[in-house]
C-alpha atoms as a PDB file:
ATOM      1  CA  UNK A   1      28.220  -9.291 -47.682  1.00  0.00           C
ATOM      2  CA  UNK A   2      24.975 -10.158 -47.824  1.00  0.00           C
ATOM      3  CA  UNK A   3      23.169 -12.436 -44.698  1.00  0.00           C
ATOM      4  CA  UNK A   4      19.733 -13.515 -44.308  1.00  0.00           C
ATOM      5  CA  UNK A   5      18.105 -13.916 -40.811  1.00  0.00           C
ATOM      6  CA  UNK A   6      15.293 -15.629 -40.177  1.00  0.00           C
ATOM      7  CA  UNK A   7      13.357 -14.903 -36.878  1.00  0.00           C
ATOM      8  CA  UNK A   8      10.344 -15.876 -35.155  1.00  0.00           C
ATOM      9  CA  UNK A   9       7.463 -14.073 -32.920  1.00  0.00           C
ATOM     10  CA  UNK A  10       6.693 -15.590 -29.634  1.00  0.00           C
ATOM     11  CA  UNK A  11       5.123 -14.600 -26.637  1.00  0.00           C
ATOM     12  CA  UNK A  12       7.278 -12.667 -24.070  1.00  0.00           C
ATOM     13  CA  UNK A  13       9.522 -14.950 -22.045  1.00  0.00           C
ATOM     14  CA  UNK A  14       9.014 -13.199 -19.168  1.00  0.00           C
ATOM     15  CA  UNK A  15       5.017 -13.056 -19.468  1.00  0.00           C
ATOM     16  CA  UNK A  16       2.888 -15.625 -17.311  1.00  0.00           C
ATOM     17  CA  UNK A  17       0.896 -17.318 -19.501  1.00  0.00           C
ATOM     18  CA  UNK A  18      -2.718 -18.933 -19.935  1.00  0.00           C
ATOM     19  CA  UNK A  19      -3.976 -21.751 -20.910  1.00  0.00           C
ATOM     20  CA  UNK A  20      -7.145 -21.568 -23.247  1.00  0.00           C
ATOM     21  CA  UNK A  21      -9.293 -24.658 -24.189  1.00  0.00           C
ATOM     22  CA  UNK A  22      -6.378 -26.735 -23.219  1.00  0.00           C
ATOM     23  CA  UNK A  23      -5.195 -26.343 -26.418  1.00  0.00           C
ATOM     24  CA  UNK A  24      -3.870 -23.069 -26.992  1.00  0.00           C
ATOM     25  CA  UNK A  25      -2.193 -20.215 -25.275  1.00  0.00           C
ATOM     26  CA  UNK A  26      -4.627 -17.895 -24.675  1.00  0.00           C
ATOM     27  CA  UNK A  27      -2.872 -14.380 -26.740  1.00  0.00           C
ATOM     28  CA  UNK A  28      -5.213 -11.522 -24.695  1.00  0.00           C
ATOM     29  CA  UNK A  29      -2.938  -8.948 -23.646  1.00  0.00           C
ATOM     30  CA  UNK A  30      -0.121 -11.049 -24.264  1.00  0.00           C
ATOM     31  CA  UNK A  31       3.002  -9.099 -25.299  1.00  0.00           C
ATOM     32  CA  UNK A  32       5.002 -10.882 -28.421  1.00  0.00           C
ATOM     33  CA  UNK A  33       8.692 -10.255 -28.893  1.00  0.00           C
ATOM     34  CA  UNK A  34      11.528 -11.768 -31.263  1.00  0.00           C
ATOM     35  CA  UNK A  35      12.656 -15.332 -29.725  1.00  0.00           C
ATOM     36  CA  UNK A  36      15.872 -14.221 -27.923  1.00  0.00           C
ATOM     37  CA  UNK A  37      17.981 -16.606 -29.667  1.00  0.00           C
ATOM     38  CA  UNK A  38      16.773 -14.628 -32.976  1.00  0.00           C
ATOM     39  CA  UNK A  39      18.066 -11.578 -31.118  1.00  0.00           C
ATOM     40  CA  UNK A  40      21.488 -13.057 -31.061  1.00  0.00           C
ATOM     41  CA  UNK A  41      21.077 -14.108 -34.738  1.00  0.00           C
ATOM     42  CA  UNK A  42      20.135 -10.415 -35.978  1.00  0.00           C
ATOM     43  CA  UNK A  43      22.901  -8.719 -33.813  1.00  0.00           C
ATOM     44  CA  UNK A  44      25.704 -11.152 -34.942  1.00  0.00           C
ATOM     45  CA  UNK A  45      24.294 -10.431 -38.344  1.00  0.00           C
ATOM     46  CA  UNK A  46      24.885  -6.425 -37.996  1.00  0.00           C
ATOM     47  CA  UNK A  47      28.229  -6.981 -36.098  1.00  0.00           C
ATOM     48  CA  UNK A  48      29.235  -9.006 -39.584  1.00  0.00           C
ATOM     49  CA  UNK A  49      28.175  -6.520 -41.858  1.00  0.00           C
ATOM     50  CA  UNK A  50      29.344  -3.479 -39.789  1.00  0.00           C
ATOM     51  CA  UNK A  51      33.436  -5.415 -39.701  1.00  0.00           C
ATOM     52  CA  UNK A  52      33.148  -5.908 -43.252  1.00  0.00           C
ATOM     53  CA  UNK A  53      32.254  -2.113 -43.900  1.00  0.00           C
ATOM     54  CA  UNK A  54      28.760  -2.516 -45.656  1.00  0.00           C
ATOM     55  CA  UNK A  55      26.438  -5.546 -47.035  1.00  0.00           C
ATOM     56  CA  UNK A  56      22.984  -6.103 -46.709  1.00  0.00           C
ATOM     57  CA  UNK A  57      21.146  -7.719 -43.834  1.00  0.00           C
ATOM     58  CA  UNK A  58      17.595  -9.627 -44.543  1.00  0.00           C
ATOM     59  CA  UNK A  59      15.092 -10.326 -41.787  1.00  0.00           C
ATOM     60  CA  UNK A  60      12.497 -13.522 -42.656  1.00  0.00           C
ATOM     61  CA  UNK A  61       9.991 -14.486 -41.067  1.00  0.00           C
ATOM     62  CA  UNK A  62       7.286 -17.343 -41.077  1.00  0.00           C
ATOM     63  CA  UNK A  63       4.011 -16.827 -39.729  1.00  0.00           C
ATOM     64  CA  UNK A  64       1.181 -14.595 -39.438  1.00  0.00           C
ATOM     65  CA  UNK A  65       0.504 -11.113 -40.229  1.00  0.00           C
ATOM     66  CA  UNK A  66       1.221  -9.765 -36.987  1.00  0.00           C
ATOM     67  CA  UNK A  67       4.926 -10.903 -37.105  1.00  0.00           C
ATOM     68  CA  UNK A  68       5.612  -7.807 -39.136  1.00  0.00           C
ATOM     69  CA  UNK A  69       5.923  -6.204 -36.333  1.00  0.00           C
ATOM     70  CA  UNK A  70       8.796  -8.366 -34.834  1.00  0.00           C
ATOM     71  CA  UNK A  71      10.454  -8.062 -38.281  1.00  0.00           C
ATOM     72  CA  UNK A  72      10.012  -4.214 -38.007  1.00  0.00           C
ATOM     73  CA  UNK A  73      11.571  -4.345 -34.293  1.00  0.00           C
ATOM     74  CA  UNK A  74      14.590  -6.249 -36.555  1.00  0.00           C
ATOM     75  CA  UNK A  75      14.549  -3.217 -38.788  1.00  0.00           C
ATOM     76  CA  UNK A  76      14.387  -0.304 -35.924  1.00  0.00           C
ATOM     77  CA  UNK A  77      17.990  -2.641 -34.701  1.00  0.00           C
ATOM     78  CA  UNK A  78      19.361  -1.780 -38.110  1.00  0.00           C
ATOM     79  CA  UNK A  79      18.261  -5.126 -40.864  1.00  0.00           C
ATOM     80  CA  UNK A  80      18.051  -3.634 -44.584  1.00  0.00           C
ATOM     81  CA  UNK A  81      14.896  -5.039 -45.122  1.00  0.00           C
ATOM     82  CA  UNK A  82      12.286  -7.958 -44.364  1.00  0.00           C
ATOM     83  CA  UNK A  83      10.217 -10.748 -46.016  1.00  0.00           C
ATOM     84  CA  UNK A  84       7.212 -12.117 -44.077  1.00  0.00           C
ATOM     85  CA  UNK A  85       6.082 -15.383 -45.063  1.00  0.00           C
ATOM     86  CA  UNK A  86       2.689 -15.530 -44.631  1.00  0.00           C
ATOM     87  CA  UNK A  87       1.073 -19.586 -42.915  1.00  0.00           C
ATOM     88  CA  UNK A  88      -0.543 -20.495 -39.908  1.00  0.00           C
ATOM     89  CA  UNK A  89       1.783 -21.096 -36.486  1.00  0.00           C
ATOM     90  CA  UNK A  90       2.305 -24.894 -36.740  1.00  0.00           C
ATOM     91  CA  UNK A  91       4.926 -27.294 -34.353  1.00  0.00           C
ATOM     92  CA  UNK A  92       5.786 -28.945 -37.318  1.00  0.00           C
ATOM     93  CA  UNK A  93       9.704 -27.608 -38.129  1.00  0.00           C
ATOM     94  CA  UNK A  94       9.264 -29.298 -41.702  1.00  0.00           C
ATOM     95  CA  UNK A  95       6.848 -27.313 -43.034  1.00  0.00           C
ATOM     96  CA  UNK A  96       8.109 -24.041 -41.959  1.00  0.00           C
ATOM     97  CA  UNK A  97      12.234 -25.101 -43.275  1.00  0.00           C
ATOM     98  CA  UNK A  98      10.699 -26.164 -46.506  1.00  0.00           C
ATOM     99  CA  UNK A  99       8.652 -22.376 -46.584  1.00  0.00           C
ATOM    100  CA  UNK A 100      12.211 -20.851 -45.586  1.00  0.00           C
ATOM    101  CA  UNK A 101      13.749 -22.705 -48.750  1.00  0.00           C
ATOM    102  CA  UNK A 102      11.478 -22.384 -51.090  1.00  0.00           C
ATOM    103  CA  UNK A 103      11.974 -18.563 -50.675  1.00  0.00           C
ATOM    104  CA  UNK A 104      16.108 -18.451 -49.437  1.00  0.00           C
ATOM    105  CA  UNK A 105      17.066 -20.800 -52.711  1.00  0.00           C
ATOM    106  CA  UNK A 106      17.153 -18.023 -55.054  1.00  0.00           C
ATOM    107  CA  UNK A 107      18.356 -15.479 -52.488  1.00  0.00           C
ATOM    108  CA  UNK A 108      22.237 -15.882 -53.026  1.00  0.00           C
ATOM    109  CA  UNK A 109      23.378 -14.598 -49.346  1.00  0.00           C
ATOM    110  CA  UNK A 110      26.504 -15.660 -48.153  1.00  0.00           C
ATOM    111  CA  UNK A 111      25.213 -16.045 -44.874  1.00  0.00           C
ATOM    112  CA  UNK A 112      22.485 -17.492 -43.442  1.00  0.00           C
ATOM    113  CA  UNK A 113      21.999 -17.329 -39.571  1.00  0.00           C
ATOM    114  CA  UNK A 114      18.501 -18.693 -37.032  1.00  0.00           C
ATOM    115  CA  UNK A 115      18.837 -19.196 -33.183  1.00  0.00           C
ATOM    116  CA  UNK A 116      19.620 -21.922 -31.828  1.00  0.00           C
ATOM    117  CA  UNK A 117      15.889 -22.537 -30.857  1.00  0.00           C
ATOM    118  CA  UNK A 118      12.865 -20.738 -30.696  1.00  0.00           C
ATOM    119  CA  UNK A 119      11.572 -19.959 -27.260  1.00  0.00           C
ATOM    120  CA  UNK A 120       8.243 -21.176 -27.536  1.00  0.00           C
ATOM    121  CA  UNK A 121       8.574 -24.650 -28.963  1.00  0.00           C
ATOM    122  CA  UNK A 122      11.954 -25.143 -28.291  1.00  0.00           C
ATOM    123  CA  UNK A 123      12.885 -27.621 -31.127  1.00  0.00           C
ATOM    124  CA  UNK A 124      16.191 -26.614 -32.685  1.00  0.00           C
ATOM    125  CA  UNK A 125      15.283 -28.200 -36.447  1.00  0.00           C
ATOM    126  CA  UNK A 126      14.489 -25.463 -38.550  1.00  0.00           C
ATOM    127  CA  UNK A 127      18.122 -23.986 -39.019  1.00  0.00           C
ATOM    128  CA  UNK A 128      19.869 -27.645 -40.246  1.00  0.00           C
ATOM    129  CA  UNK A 129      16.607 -28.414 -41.838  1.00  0.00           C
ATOM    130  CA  UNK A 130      17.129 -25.911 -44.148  1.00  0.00           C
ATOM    131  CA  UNK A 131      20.688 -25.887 -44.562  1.00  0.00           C
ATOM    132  CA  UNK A 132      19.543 -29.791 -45.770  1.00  0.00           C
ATOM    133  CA  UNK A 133      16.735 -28.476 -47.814  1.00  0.00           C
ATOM    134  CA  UNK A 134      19.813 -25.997 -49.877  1.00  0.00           C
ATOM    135  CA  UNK A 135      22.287 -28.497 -49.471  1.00  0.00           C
ATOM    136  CA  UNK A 136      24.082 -25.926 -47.589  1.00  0.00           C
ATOM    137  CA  UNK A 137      27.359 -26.539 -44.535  1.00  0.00           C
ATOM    138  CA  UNK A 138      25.228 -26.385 -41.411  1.00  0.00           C
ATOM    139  CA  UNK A 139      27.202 -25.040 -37.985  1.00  0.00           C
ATOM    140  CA  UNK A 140      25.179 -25.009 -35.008  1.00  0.00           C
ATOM    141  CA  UNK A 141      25.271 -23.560 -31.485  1.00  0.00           C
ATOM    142  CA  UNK A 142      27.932 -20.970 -31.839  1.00  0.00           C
ATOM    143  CA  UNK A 143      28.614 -18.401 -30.009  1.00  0.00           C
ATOM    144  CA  UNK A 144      30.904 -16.625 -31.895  1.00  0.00           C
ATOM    145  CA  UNK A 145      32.190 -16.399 -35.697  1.00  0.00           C
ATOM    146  CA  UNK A 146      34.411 -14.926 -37.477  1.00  0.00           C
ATOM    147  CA  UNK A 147      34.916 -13.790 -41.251  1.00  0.00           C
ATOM    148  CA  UNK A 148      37.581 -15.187 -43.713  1.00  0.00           C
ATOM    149  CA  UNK A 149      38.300 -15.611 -47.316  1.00  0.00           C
ATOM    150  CA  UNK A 150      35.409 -17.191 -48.588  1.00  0.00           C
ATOM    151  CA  UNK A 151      34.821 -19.159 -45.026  1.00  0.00           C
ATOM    152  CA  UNK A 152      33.148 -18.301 -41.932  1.00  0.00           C
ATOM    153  CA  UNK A 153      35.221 -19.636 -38.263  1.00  0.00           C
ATOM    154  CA  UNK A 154      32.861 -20.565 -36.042  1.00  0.00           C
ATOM    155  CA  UNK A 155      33.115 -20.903 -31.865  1.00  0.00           C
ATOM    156  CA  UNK A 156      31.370 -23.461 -30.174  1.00  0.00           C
ATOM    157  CA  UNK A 157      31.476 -23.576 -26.005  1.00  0.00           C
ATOM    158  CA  UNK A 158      31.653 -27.218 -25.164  1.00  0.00           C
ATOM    159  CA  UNK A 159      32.579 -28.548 -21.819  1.00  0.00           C
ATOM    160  CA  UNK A 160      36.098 -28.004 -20.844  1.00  0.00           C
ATOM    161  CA  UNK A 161      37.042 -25.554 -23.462  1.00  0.00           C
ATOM    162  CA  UNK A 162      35.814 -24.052 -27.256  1.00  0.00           C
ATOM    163  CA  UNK A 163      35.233 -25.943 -30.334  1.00  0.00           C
ATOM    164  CA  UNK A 164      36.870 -23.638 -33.374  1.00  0.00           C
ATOM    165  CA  UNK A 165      34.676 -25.583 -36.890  1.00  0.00           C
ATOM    166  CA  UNK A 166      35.799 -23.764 -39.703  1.00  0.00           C
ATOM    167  CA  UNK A 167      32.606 -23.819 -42.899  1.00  0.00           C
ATOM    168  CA  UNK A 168      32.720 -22.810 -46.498  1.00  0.00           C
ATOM    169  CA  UNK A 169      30.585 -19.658 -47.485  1.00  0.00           C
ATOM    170  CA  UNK A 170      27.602 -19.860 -48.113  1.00  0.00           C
ATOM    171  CA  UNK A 171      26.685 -21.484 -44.771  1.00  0.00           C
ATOM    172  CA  UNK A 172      23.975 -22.218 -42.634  1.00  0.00           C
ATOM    173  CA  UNK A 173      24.861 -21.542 -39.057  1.00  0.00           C
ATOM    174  CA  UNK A 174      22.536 -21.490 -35.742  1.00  0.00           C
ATOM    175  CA  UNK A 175      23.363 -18.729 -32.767  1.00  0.00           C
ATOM    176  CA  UNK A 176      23.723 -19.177 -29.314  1.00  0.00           C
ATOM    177  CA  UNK A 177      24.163 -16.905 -26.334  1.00  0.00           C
ATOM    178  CA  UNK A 178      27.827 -15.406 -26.325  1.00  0.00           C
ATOM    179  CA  UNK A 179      29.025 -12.660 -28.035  1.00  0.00           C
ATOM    180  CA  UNK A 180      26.286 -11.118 -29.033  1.00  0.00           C
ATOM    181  CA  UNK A 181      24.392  -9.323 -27.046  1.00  0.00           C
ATOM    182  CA  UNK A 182      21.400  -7.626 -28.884  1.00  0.00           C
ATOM    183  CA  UNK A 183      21.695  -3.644 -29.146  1.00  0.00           C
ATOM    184  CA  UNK A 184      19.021  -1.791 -28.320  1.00  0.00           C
ATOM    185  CA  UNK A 185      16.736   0.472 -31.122  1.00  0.00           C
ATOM    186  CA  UNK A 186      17.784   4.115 -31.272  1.00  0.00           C
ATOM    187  CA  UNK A 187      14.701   6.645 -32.225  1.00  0.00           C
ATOM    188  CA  UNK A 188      16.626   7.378 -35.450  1.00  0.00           C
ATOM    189  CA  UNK A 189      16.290   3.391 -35.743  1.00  0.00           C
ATOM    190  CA  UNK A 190      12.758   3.513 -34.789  1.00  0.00           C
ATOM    191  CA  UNK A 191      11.333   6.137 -37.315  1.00  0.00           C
ATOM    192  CA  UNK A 192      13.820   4.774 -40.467  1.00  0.00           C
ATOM    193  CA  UNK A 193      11.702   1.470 -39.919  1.00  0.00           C
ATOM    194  CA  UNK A 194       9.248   2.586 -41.024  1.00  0.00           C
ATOM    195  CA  UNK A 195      10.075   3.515 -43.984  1.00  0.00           C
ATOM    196  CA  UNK A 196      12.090  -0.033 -44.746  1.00  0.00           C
ATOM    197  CA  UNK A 197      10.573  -2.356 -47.314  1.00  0.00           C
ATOM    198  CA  UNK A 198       8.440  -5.315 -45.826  1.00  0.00           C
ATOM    199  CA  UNK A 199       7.311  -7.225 -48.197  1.00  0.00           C
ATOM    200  CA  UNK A 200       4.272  -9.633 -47.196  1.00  0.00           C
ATOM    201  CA  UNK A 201       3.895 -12.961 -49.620  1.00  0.00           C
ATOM    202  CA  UNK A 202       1.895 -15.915 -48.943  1.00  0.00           C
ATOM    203  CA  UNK A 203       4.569 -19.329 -47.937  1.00  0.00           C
ATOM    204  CA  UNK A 204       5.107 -22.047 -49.974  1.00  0.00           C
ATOM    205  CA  UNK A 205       4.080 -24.569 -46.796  1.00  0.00           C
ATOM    206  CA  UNK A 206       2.358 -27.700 -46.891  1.00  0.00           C
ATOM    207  CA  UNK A 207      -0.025 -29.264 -43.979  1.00  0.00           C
ATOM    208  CA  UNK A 208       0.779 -29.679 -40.800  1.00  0.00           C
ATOM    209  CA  UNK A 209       1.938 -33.175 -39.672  1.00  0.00           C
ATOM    210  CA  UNK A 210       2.210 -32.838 -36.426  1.00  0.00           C
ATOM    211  CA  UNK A 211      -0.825 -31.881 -34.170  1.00  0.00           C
ATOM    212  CA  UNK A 212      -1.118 -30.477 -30.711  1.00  0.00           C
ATOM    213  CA  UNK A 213      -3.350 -32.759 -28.354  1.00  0.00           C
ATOM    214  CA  UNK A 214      -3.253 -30.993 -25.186  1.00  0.00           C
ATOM    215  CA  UNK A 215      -1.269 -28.196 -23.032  1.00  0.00           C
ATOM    216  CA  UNK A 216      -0.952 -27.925 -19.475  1.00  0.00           C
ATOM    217  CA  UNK A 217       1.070 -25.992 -16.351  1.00  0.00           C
ATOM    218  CA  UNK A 218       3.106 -28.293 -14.892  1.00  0.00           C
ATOM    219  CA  UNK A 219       2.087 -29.839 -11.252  1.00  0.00           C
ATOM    220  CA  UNK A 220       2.717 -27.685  -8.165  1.00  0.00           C
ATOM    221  CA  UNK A 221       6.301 -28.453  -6.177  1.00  0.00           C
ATOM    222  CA  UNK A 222       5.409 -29.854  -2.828  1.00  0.00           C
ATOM    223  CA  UNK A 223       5.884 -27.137  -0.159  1.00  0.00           C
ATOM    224  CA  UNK A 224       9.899 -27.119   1.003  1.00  0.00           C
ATOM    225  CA  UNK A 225      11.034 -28.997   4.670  1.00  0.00           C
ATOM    226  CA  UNK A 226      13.151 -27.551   7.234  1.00  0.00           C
ATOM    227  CA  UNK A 227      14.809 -30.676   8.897  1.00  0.00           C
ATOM    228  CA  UNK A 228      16.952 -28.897  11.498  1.00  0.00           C
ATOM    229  CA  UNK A 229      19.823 -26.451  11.950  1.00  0.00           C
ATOM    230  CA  UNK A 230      23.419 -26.841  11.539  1.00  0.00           C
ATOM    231  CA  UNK A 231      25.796 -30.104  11.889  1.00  0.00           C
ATOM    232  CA  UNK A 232      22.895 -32.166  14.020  1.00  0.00           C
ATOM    233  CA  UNK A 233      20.327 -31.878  10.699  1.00  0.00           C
ATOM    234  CA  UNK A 234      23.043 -33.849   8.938  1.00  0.00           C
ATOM    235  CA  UNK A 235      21.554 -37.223  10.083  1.00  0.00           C
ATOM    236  CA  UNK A 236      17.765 -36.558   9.248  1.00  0.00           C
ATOM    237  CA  UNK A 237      18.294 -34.847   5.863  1.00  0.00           C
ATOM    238  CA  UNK A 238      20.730 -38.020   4.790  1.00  0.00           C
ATOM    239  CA  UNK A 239      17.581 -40.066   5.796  1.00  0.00           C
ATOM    240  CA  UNK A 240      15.073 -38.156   3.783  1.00  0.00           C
ATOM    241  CA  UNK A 241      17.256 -37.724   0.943  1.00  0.00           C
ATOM    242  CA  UNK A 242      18.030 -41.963   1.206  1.00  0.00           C
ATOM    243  CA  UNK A 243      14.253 -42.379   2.117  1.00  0.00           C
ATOM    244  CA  UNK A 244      12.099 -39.987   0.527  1.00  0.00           C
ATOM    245  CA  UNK A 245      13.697 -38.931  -2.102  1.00  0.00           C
ATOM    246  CA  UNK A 246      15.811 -41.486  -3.517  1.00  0.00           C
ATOM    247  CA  UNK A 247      18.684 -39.292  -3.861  1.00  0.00           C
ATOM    248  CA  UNK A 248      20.735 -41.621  -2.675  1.00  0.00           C
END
């Protein structure tokens, strides 16, 4: 069993973030992690090869040189080995699915898993992008899959109940959260990293098409209102809600 997972670096989720030249995130002392739909990707990726009894699982990144070390934090969680594609961070989800193909067409996996959506730019393109680009079954937002003969089952929540979409191997499919819940590294992990081959090549990307014009915190909330206590506050909040809020 071989499965390819492709990840992405992105600032912390839980960091508070600047703003510099309006432009730009502003990276100084800024902690970069895995997207944590990525997470999910990689650890349904080890589950798979770990029920099957062996296989190989490939990390892939697009990006710059200081991804490798979110592909060696893949690595320390138990991937085989990684490929960083070497281009400038663009919002364009073309340009890096047509990178991803140009190296995945030769790779013959039988599996090829992304998250759902990256944290940062929240999109959700790249993964059917490139299952287009390889002309590849595309599954997306599963939470849960499971192996058969030459097929992969896959488990979609949707309202009311879960969606069982049954694809042909080799397939693209896109994780959500679910089953998966990403493992933590183990010091043996850690150190065999090291040691892992990450091999650093320059991606077949074109320009950018798509340009950022501006970035910006989003306005304040106005400060909360306390219209009473108990059954007699009933009245005035209808009022406001009716009034001032046009809830109603």
């Amino acid at each position: 069993m071989k499965i390819v997972t492709c990840i992405k670096r992105v600032p912390d989720t839980e960091a508070r973030l600047k703003i510099a030249a309006g432009r730009d995130i502003d990276a100084a002392g800024l902690k970069f992690i895995i997207s944590p739909y990525d997470e999910f990707a990689v650890e349904a990726a080890l589950q798979l090869r770990e029920a099957k009894g062996g296989g190989e699982v490939i990390v892939v990144s697009v990006g710059e040189a200081a991804a490798a070390e979110q592909l060696r934090a893949a690595l320390a969680l138990g991937a085989d080995r990684a490929v960083l594609l070497e281009a400038p961070p663009t919002l364009d989800g073309l340009v890096t699915a047509r990178a991803l193909a140009a190296e995945l067409k030769d790779a013959n996996a039988d599996l090829y898993l992304f998250g759902m959506k990256a944290a940062d730019d929240d999109q959700q393109q790249v993964g059917p992008m490139v299952a287009e680009l390889l002309g590849l079954p595309c599954v997306t937002v599963v939470a849960e899959l499971e192996l058969g003969d030459g097929k992969i089952l896959c488990h979609r929540e949707v309202e009311g109940g879960i969606e069982v979409v049954e694809a042909p191997l080799p397939a693209v499919v896109t994780i959500t959260k679910g089953k998966y819940e990403p493992r933590y590294p183990s010091l043996k992990g850690i150190m065999a990293a090291k040691k892992k081959p990450l091999e650093e090549k320059e991606a077949a990307a074109g320009p950018s098409r798509v340009r950022l014009l501006d970035l910006s915190h989003p306005p304040e909330r106005p400060p909360g209102k306390v219209v009473g206590q108990g059954a007699d506050a009933v009245p005035e909040l209808l009022r406001l809600l009716r009034e001032e809020a046009k809830a109603l």
